[in-house]
Every structure is written in structure tokens, then in C-alpha cells.
PDB file of N, CA and C in Angstrom:
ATOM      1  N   UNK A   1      31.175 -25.965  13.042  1.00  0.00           N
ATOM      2  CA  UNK A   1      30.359 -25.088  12.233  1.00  0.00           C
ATOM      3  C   UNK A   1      31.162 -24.731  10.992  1.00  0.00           C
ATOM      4  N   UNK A   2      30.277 -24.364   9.538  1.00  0.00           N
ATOM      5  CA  UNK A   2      31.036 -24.683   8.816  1.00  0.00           C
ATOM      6  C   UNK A   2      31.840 -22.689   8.685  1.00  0.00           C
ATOM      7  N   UNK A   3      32.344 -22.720   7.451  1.00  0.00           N
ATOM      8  CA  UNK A   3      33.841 -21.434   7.924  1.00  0.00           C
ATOM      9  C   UNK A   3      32.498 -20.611   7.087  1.00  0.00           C
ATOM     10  N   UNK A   4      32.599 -19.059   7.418  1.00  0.00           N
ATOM     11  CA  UNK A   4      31.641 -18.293   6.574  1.00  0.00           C
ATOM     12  C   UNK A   4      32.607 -17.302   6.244  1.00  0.00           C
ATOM     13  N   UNK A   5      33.410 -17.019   4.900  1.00  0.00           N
ATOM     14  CA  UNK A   5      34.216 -15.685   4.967  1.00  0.00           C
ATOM     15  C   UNK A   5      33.997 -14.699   4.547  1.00  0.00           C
ATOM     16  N   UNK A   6      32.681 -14.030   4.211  1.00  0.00           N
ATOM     17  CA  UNK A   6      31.663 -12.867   4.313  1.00  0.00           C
ATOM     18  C   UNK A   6      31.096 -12.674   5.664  1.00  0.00           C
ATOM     19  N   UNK A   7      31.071 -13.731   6.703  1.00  0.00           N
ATOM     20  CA  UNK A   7      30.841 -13.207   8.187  1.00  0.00           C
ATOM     21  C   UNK A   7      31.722 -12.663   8.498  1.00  0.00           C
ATOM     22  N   UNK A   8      31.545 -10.943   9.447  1.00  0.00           N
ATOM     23  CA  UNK A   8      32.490 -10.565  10.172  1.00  0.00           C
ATOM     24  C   UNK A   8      33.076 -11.577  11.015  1.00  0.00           C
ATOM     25  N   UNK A   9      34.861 -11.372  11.198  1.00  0.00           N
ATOM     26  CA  UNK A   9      35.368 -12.435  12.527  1.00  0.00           C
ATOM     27  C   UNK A   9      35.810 -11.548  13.145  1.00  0.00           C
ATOM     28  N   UNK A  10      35.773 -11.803  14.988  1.00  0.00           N
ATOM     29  CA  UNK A  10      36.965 -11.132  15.486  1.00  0.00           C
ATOM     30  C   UNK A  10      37.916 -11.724  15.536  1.00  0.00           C
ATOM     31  N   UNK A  11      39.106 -10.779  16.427  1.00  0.00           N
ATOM     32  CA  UNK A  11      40.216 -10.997  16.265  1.00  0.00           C
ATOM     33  C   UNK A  11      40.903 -12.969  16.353  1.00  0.00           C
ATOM     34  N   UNK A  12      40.174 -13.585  17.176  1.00  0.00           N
ATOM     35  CA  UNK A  12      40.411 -14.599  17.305  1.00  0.00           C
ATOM     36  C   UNK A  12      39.946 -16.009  16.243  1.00  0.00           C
ATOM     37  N   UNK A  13      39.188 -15.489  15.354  1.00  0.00           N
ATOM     38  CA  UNK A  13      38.759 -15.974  14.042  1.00  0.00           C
ATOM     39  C   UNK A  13      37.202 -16.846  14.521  1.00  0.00           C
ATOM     40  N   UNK A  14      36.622 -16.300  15.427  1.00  0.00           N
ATOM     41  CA  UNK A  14      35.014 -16.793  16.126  1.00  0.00           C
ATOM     42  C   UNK A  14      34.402 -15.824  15.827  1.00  0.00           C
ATOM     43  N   UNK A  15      33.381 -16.636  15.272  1.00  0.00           N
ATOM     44  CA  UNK A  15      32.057 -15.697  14.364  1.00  0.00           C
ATOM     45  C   UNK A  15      31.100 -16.399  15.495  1.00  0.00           C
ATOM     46  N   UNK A  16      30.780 -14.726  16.218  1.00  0.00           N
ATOM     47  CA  UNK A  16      29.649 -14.786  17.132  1.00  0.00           C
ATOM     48  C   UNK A  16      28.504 -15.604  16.804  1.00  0.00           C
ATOM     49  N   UNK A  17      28.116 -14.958  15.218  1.00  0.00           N
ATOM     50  CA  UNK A  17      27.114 -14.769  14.891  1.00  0.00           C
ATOM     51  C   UNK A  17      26.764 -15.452  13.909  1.00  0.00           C
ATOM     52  N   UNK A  18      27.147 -16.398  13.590  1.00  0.00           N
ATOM     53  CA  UNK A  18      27.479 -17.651  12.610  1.00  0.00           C
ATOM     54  C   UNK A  18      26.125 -18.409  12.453  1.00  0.00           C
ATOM     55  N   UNK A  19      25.522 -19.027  13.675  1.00  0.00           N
ATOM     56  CA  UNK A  19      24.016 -19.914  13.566  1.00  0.00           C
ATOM     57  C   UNK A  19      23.272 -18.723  13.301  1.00  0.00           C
ATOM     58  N   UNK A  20      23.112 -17.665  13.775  1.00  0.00           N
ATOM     59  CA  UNK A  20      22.027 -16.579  13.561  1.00  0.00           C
ATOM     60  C   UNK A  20      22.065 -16.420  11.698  1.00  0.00           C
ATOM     61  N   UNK A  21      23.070 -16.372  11.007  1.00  0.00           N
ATOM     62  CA  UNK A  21      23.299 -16.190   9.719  1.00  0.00           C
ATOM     63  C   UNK A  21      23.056 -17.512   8.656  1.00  0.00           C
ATOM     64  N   UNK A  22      23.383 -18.313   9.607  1.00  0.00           N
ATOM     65  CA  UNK A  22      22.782 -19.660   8.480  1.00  0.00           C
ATOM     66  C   UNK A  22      21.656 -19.923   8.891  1.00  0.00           C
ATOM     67  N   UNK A  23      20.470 -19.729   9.915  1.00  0.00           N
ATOM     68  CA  UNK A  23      19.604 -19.697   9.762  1.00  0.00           C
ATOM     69  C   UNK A  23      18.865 -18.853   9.251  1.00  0.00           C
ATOM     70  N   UNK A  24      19.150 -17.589   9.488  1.00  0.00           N
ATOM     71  CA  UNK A  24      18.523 -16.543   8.173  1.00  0.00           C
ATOM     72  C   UNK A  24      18.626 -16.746   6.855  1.00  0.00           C
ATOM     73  N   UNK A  25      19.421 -17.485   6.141  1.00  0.00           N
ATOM     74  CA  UNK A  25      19.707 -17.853   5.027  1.00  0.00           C
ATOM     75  C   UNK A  25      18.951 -18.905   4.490  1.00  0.00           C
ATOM     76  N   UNK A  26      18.666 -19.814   5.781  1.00  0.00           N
ATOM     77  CA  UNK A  26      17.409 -20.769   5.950  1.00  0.00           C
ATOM     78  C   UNK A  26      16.297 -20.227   5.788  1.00  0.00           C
ATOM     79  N   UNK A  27      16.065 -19.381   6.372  1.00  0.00           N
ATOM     80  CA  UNK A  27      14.142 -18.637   6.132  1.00  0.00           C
ATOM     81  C   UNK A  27      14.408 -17.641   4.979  1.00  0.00           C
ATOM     82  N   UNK A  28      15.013 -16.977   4.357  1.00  0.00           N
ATOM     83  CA  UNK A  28      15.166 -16.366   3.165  1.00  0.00           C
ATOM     84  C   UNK A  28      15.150 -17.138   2.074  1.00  0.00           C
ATOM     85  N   UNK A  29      15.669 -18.575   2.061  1.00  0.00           N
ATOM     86  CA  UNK A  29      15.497 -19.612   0.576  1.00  0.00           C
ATOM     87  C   UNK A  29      14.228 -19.694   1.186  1.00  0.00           C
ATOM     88  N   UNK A  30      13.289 -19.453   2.044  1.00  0.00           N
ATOM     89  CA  UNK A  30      11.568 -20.103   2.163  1.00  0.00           C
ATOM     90  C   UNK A  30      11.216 -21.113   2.887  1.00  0.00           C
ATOM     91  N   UNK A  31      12.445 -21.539   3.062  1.00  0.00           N
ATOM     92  CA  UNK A  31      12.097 -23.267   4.039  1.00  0.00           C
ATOM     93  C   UNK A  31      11.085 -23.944   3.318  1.00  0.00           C
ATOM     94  N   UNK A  32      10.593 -24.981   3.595  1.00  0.00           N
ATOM     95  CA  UNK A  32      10.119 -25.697   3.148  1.00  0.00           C
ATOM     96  C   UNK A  32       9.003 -25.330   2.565  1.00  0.00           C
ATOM     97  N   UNK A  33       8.161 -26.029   1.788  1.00  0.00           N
ATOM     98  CA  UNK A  33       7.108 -25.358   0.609  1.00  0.00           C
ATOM     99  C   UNK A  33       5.883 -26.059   0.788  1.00  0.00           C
ATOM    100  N   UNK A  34       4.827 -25.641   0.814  1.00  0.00           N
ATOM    101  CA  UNK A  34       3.312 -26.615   1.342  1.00  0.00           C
ATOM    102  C   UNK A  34       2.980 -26.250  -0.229  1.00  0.00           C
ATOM    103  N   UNK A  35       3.546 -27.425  -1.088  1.00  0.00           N
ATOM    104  CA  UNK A  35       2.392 -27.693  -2.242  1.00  0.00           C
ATOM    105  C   UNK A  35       2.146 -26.794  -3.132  1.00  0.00           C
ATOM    106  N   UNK A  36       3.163 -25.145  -3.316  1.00  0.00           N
ATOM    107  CA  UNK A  36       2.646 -24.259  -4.034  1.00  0.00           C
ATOM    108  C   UNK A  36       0.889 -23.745  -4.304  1.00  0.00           C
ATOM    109  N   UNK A  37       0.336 -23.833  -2.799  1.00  0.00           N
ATOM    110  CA  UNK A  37      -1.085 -23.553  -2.899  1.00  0.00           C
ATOM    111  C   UNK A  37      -0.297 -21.946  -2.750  1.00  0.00           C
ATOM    112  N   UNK A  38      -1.502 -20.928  -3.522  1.00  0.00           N
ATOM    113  CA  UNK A  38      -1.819 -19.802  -3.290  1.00  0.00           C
ATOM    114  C   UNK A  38      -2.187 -19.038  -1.986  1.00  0.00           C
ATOM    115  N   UNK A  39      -3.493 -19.799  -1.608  1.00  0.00           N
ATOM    116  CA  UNK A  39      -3.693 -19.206  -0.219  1.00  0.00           C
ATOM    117  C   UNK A  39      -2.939 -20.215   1.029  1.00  0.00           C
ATOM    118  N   UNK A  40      -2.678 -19.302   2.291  1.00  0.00           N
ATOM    119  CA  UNK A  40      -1.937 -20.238   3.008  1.00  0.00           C
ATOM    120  C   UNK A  40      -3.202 -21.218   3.642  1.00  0.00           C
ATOM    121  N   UNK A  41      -2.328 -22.439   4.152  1.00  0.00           N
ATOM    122  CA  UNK A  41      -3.120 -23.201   4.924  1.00  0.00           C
ATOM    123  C   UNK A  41      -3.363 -22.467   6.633  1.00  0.00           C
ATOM    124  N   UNK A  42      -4.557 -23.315   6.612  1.00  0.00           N
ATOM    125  CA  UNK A  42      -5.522 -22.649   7.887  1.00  0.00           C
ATOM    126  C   UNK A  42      -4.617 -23.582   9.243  1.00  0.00           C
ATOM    127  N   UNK A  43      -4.105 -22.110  10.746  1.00  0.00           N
ATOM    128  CA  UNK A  43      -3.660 -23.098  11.389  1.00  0.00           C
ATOM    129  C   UNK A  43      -3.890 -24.562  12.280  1.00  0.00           C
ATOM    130  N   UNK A  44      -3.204 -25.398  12.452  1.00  0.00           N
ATOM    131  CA  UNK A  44      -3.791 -26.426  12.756  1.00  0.00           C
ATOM    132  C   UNK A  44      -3.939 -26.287  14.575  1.00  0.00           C
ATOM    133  N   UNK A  45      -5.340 -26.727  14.456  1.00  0.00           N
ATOM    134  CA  UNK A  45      -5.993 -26.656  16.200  1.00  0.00           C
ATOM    135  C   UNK A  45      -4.976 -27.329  17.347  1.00  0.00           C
ATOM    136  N   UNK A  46      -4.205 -28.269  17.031  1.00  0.00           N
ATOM    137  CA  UNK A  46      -3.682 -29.153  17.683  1.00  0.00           C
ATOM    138  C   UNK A  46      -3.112 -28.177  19.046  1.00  0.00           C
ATOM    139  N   UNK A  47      -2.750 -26.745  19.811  1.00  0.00           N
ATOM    140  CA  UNK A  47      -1.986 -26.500  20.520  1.00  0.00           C
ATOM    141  C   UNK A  47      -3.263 -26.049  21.378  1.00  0.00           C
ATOM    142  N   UNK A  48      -4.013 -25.646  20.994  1.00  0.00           N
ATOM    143  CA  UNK A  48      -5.730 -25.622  21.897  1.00  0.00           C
ATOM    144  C   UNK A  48      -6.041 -26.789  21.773  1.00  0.00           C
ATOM    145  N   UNK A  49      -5.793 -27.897  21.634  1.00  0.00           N
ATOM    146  CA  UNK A  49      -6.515 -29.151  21.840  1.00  0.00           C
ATOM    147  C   UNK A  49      -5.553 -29.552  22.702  1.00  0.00           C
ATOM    148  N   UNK A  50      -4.249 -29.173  22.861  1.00  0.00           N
ATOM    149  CA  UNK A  50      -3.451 -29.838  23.661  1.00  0.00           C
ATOM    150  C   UNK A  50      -3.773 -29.311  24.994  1.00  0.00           C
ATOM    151  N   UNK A  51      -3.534 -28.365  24.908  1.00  0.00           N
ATOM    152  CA  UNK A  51      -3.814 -27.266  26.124  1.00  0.00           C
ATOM    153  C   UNK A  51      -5.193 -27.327  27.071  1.00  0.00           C
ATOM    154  N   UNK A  52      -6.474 -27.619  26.640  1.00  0.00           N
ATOM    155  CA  UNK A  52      -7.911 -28.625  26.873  1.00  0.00           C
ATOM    156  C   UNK A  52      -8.073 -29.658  27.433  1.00  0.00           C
ATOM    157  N   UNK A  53      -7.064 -30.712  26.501  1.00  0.00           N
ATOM    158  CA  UNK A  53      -6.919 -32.186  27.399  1.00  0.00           C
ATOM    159  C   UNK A  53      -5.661 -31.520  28.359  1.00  0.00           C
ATOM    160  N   UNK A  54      -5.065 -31.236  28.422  1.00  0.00           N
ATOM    161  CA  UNK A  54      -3.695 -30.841  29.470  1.00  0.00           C
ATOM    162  C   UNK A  54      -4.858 -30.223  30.967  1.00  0.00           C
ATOM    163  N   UNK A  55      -5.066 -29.612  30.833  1.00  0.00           N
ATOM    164  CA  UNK A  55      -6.113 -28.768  32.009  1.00  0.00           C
ATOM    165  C   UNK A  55      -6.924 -29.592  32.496  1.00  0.00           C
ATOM    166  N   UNK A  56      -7.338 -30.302  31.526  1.00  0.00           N
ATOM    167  CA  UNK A  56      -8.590 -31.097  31.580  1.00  0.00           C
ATOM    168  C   UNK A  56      -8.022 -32.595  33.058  1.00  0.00           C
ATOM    169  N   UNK A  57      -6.697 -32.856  32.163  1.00  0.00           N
ATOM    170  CA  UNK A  57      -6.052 -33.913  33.221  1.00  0.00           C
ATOM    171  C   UNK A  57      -5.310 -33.332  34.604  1.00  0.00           C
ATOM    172  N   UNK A  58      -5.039 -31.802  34.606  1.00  0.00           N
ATOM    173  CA  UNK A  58      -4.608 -31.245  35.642  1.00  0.00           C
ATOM    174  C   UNK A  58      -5.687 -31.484  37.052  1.00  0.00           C
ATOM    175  N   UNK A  59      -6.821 -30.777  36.360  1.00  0.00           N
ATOM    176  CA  UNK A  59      -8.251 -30.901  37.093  1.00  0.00           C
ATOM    177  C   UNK A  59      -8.098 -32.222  37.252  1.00  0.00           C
ATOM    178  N   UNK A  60      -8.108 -33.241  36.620  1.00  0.00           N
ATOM    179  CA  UNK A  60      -8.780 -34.781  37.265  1.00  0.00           C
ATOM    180  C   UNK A  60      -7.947 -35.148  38.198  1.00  0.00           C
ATOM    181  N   UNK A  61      -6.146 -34.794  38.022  1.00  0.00           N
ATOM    182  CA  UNK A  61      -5.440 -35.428  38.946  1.00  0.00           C
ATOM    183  C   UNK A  61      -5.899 -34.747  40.344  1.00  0.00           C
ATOM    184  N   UNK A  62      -5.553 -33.348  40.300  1.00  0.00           N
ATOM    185  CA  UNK A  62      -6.092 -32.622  41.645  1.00  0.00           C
ATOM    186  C   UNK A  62      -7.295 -33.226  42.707  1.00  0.00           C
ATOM    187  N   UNK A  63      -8.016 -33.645  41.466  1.00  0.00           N
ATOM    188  CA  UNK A  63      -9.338 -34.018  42.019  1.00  0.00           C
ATOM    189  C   UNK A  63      -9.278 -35.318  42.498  1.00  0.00           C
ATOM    190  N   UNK A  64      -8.178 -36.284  42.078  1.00  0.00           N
ATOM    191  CA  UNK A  64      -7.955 -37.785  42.684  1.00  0.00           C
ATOM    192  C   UNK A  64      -7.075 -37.202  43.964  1.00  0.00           C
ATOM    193  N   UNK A  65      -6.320 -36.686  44.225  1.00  0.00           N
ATOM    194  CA  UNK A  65      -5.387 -36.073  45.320  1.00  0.00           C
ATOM    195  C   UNK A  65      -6.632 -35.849  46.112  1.00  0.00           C
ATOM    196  N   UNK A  66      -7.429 -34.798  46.139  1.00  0.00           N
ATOM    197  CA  UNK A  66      -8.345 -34.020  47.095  1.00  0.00           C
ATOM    198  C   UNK A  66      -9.138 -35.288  47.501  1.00  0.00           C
ATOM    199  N   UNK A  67      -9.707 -36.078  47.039  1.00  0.00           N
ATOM    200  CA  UNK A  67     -10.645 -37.426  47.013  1.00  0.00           C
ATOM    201  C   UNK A  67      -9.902 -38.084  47.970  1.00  0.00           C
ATOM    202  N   UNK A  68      -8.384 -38.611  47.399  1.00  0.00           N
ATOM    203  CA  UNK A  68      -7.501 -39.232  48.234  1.00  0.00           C
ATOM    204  C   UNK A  68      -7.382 -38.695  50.041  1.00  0.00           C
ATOM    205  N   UNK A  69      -6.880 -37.551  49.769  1.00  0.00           N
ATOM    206  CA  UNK A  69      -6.862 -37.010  51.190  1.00  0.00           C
ATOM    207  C   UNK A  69      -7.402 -36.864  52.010  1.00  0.00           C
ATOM    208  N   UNK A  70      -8.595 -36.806  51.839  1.00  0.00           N
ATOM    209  CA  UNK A  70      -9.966 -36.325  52.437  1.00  0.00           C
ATOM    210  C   UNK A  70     -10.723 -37.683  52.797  1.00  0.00           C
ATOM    211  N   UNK A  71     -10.659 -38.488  51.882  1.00  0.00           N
ATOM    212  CA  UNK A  71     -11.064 -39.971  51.839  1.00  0.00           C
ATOM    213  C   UNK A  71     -10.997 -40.606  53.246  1.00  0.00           C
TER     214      UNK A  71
END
């Protein structure tokens, strides 16, 4: 990790807190930039669509098991 000498060190010269500070430094420059649009973009469905088919295949496997067993 690289040396930070505005991070507090302790005595042993290990900065606890070193990733917590370069990633804040990361989201304070803004991270990455969508295009300088004004309004933000709308979020994308993809983690309810995952979550739909995910259930969706939970149910079918269950339902090949129960079929199976019973069969």
C-alpha cells in the first residue's frame, strides 16, 4: 500500500486506516462520470430481474426433486 504522510501512524509506522482513506478520496474526486447528464440515470432493473428468474429456478428445481421422489 502506497506511504500516506498526512495519515495518522502508530507507533509501529501501520496506518490502520489507509484503504478506508484512499477510498474516500476515491468517492470525493466523484468516481466515474455518466456523460455529464443533469438528471441522474434511472436505476437499472437488472437485481429484480435477477432475483425473479433466481426464485423462479429455485421453485422448478424443488419441483423436479418432489416429482423425482415421489415418482
Amino acid at each position: 500500500m502506497a506511504h500516506n504522510p498526512q495519515a495518522p501512524q502508530s507507533p509501529e509506522g501501520h496506518d490502520p486506516a489507509g484503504s478506508t482513506q484512499m477510498f474516500r478520496a476515491f468517492v470525493d474526486d466523484g468516481g466515474p462520470q455518466h456523460g455529464g447528464r443533469g438528471a441522474a440515470a434511472p436505476a437499472p432493473a437488472g437485481p429484480r430481474v435477477g432475483l425473479i428468474v433466481g426464485i423462479a429456478a429455485a421453485v422448478a428445481i424443488l419441483g423436479t426433486v418432489v416429482w423425482l421422489a415421489l415418482g
